[in-house]
N, C-alpha and C. Protein backbone atom coordinates (compact mmCIF):
# COMPACT_ATOMS: atom_id res chain seq x y z
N UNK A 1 22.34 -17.78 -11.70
CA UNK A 1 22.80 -16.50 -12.19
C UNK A 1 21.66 -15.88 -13.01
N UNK A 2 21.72 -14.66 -12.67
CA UNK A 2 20.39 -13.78 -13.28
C UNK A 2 20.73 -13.57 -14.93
N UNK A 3 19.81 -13.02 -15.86
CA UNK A 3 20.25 -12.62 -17.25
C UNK A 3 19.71 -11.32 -17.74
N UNK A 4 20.18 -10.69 -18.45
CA UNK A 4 19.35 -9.64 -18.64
C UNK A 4 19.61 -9.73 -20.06
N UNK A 5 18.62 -8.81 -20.93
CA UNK A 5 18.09 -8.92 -22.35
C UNK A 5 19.25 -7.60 -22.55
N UNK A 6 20.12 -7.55 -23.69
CA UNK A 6 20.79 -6.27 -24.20
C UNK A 6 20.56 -6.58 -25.72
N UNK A 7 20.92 -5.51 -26.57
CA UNK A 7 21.54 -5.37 -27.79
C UNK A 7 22.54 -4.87 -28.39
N UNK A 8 22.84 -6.27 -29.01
CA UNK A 8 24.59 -5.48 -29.52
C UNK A 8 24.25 -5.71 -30.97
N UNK A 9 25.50 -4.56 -31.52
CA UNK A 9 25.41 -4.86 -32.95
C UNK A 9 27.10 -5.53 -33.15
N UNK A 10 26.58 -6.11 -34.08
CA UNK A 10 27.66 -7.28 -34.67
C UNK A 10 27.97 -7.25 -35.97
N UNK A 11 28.90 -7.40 -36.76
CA UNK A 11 29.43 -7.72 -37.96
C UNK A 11 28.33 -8.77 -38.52
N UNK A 12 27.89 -8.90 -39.98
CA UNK A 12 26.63 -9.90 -40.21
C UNK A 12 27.46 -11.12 -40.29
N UNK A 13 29.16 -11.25 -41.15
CA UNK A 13 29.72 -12.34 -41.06
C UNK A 13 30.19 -13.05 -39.74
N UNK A 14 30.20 -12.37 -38.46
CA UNK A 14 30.48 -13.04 -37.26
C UNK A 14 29.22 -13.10 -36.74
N UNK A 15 27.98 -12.36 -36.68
CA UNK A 15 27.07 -12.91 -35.59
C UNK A 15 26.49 -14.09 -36.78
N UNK A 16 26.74 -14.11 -38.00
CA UNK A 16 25.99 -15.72 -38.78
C UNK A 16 27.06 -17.12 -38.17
N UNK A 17 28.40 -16.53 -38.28
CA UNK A 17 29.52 -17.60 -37.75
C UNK A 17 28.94 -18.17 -35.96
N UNK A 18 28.79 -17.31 -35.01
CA UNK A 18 28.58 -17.48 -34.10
C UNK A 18 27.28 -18.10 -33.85
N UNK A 19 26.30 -17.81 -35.15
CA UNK A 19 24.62 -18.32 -35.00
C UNK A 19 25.19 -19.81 -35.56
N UNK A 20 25.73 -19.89 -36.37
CA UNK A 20 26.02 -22.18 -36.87
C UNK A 20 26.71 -23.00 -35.44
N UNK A 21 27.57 -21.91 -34.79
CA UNK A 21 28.55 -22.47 -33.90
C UNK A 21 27.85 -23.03 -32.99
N UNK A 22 26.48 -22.11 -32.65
CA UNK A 22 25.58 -22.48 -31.46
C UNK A 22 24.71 -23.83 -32.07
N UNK A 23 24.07 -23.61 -33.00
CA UNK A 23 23.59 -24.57 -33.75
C UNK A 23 23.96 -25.85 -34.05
N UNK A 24 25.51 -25.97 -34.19
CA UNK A 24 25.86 -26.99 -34.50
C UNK A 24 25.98 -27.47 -32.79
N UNK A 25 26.33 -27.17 -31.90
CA UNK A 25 26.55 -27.21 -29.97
C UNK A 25 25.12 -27.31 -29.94
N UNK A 26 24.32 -27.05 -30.73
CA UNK A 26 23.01 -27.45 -30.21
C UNK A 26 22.58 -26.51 -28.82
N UNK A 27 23.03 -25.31 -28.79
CA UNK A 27 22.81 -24.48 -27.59
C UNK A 27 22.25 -23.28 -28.17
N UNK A 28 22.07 -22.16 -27.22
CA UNK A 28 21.39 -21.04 -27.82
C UNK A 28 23.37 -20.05 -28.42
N UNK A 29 22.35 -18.92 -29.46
CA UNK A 29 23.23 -17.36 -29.93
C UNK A 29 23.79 -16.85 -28.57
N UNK A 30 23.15 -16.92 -27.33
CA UNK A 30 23.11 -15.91 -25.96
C UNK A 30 24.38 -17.04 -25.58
N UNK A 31 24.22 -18.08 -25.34
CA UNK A 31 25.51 -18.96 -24.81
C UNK A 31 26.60 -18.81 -25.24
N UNK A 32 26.71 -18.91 -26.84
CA UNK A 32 28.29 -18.87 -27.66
C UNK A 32 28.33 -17.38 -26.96
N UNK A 33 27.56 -16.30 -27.10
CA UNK A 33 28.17 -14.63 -26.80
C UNK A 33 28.45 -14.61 -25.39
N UNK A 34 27.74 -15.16 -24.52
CA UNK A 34 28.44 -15.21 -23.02
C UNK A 34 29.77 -15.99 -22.96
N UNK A 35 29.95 -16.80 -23.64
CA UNK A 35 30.79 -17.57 -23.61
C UNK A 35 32.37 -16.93 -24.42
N UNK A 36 32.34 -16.41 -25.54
CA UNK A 36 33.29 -15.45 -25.45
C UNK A 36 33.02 -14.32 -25.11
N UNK A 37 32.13 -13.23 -24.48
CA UNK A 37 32.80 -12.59 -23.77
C UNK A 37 33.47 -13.17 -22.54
N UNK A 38 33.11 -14.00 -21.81
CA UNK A 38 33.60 -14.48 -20.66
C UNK A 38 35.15 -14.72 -20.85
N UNK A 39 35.43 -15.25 -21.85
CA UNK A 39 36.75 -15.29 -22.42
C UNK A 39 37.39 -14.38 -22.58
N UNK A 40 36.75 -13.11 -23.32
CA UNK A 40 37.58 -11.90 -23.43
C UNK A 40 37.83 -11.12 -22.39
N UNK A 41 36.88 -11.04 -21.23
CA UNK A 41 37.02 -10.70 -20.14
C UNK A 41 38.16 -11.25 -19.07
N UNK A 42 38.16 -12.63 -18.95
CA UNK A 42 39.29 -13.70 -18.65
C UNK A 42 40.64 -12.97 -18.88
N UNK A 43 40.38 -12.91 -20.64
CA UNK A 43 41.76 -11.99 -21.26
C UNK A 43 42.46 -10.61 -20.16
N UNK A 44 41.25 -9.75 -19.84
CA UNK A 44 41.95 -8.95 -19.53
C UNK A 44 42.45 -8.85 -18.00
N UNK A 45 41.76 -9.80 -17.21
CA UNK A 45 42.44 -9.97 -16.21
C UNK A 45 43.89 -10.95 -16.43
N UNK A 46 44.35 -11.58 -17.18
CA UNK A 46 45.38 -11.77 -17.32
C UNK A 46 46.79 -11.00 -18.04
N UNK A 47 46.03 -9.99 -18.59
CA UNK A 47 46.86 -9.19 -19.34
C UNK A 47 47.35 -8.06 -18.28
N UNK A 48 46.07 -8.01 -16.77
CA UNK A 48 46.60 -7.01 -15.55
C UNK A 48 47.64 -7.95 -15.00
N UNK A 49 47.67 -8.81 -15.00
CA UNK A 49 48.26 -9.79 -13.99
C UNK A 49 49.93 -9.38 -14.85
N UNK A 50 49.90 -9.92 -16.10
CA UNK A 50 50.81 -9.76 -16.57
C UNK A 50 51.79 -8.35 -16.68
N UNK A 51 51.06 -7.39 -16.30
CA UNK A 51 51.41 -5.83 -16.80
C UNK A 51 52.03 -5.84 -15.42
N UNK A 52 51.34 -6.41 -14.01
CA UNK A 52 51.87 -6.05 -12.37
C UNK A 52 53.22 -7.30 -12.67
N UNK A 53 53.36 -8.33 -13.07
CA UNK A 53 54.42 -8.82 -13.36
C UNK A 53 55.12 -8.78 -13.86
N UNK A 54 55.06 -7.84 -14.74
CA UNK A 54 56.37 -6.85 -15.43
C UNK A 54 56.54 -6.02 -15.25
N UNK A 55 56.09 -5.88 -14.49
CA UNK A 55 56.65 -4.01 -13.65
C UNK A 55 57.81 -4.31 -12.32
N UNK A 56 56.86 -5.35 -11.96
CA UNK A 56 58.01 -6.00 -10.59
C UNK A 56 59.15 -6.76 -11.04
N UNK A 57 59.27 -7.25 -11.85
CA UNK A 57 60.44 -8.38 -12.82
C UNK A 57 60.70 -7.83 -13.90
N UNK A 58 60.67 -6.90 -14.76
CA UNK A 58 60.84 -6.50 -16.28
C UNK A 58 60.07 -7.12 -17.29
N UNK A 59 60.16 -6.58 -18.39
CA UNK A 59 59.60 -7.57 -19.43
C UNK A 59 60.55 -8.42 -19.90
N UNK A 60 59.20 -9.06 -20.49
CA UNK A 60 59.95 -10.56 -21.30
C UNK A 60 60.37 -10.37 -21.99
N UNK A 61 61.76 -10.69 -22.95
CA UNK A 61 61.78 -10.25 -24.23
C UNK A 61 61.51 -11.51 -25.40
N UNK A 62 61.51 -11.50 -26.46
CA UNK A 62 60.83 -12.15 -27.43
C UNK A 62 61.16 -13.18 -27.45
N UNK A 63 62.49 -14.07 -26.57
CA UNK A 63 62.82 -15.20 -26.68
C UNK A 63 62.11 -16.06 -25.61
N UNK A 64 61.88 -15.03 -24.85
CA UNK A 64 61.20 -15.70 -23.49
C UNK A 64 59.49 -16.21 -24.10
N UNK A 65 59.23 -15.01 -24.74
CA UNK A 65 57.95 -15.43 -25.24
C UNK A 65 57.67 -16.67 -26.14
N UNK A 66 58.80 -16.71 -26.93
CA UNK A 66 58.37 -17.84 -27.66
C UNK A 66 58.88 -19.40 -27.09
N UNK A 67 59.77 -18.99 -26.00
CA UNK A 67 59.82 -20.33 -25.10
C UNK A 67 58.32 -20.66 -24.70
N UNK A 68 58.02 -19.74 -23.36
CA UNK A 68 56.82 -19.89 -23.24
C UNK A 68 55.42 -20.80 -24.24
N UNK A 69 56.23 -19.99 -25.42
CA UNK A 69 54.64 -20.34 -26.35
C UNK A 69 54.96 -21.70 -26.94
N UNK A 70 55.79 -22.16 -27.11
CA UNK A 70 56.44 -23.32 -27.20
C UNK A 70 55.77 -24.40 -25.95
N UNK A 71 56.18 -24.27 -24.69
CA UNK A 71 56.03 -24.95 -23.58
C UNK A 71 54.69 -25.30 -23.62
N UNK A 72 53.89 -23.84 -23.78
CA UNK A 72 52.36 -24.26 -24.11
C UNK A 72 51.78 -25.05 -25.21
N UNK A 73 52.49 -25.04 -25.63
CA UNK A 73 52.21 -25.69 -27.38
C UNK A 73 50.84 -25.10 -28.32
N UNK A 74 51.46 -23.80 -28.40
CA UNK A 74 50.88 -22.66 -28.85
C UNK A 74 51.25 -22.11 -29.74
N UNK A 75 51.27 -21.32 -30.93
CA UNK A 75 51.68 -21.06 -31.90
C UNK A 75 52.20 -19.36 -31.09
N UNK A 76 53.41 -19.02 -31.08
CA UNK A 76 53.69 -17.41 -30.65
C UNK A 76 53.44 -16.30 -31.76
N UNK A 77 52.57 -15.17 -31.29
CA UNK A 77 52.35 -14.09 -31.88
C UNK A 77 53.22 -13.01 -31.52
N UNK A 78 53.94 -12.51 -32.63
CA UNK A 78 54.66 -11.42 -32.05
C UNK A 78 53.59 -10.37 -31.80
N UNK A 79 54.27 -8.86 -31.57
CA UNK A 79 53.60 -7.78 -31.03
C UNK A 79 53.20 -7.20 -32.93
N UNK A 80 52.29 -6.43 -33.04
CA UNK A 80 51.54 -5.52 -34.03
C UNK A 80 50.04 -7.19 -34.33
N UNK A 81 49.53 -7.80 -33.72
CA UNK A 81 48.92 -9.00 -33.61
C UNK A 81 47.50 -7.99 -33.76
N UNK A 82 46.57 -8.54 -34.98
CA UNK A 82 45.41 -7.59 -34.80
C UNK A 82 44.45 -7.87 -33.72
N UNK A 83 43.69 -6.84 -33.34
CA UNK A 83 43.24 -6.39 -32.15
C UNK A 83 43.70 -5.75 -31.30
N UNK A 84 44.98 -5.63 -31.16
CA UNK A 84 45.60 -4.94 -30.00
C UNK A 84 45.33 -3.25 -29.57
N UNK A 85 44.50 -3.04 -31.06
CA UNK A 85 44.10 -1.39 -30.03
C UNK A 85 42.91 -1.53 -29.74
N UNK A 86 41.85 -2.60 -30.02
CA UNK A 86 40.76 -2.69 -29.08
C UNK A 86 40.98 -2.67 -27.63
N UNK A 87 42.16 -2.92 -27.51
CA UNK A 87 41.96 -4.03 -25.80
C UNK A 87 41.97 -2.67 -24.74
């Protein structure tokens, strides 16, 4: 896979968090940042998946969710969860 050089700007307390994370993994800054975006990206194809599965079936409502989050053994977030107007 090819790479190309960009610049982003970052918060100084998350790109220092993300510079120990690599450090301590003993890998490069460019790995941890590919590595969650790849994740956040992940995110939003599951969040399409989820939006075409509630359009065809309804939504879930909050009990379903926290079954779910249960089953996963996940802690459940209700809805107003920060980030949600980035996405």
């Amino acid at each position: 896979m090819s790479s190309e050089r960009v610049t982003v700007s970052l918060p100084d307390d998350l790109r220092r968090a993300a510079q120990r994370i690599a450090e301590e993994r003993g890998t490069s800054f460019s790995s941890v940042v590919a590595e969650a975006l790849t994740g956040w990206m992940r995110g939003r194809l599951v969040d399409a998946w989820l939006a075409d599965h509630q359009a065809a079936h309804g939504a879930f409502d909050e009990d379903e969710l926290r079954a779910l989050a249960a089953d996963a053994g996940v802690p459940y977030v209700g809805p107003g969860r920060a980030g949600d107007s980035a996405a």
